[in-house]
Protein backbone atom coordinates (compact mmCIF):
# COMPACT_ATOMS: atom_id res chain seq x y z
CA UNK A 1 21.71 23.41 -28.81
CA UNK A 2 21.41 20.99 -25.91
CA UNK A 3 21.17 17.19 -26.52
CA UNK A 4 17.28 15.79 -25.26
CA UNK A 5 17.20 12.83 -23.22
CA UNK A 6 15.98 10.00 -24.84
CA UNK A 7 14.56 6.70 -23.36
CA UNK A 8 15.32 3.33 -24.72
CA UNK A 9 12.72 3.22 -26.83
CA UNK A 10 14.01 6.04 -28.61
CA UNK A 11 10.88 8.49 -27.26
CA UNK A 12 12.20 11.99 -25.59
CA UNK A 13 11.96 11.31 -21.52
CA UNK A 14 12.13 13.89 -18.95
CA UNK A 15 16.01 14.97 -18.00
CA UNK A 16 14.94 13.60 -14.66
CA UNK A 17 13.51 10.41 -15.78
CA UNK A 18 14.76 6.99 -16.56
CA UNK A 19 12.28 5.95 -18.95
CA UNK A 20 9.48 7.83 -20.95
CA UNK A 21 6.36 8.26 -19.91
CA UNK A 22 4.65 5.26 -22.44
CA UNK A 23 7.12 3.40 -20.85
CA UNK A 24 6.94 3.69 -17.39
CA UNK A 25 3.08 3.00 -17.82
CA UNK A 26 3.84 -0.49 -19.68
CA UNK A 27 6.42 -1.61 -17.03
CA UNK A 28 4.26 -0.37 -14.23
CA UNK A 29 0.85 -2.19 -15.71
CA UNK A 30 3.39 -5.63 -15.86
CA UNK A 31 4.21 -4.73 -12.03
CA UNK A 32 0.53 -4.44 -11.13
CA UNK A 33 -0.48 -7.78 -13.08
CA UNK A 34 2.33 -9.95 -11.51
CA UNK A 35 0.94 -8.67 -8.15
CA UNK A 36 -2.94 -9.34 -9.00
CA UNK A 37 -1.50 -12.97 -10.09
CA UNK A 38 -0.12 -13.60 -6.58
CA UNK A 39 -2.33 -12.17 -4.29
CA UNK A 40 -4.74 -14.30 -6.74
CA UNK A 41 -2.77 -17.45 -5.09
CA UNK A 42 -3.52 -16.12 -1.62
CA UNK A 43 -0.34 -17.44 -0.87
CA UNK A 44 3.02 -15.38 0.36
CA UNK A 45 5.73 -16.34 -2.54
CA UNK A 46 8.32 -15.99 0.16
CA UNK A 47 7.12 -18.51 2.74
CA UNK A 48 4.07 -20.22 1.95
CA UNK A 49 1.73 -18.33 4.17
CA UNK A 50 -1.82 -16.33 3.57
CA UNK A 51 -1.50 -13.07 2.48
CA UNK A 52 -4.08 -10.85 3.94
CA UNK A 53 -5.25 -6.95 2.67
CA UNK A 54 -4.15 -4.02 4.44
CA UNK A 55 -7.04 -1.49 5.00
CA UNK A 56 -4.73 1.52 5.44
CA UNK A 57 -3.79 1.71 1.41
CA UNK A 58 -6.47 0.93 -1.80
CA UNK A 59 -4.67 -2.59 -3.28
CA UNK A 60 -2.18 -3.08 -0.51
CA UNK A 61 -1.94 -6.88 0.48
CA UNK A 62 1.31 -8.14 3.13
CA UNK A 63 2.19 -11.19 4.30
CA UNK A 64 -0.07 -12.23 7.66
CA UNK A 65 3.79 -12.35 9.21
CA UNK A 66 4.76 -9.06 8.01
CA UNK A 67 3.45 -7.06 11.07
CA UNK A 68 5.10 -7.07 14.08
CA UNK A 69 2.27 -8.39 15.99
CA UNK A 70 0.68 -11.22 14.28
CA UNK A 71 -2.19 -12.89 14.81
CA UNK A 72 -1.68 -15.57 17.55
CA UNK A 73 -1.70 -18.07 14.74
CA UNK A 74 0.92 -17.67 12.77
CA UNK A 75 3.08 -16.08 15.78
CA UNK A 76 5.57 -19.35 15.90
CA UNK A 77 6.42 -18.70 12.31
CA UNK A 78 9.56 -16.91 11.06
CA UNK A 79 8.89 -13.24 10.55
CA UNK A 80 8.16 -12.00 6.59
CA UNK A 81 8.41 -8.72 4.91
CA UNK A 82 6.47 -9.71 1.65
CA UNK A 83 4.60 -6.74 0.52
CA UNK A 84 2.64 -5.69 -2.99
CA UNK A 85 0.12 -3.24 -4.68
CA UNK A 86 -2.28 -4.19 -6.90
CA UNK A 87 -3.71 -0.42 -7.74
């Protein structure tokens, strides 16, 4: 008989899987909240600057320094790869 995978919660996960599904949903809710909680701030956690929302994704916010062509503004700054999702 073979031996099910269990997740640390002691629930039977996928063979594939790290966690179980109940899980994975808890952790991934915490994820999203952190993010709504920063983008909240407006402010990039890395280095202080506005974060601004990226049309191309539903809940995708970046850094205004994360693109390679920023707007003339913030162009003297260092660049920053801060990226979240809040969906």
């Amino acid at each position: 008989m073979a031996t099910r995978s269990r997740c640390t919660c002691g629930k039977v996960k996928a063979a594939e899987a790290h966690t179980c599904k109940a899980c994975y949903i808890k952790a991934r809710d915490a994820r999203h909240a952190e993010a709504r909680a920063i983008v909240a701030t407006g402010v990039c956690p890395d280095c202080g600057l506005p974060l601004k929302r990226n049309l191309s994704l539903a809940g995708w916010w970046q850094c205004v320094r994360c693109t390679d062509y920023p707007a003339p503004e913030y162009a003297q700054y260092p660049k920053c790869s801060f990226q979240t999702f809040t969906d």
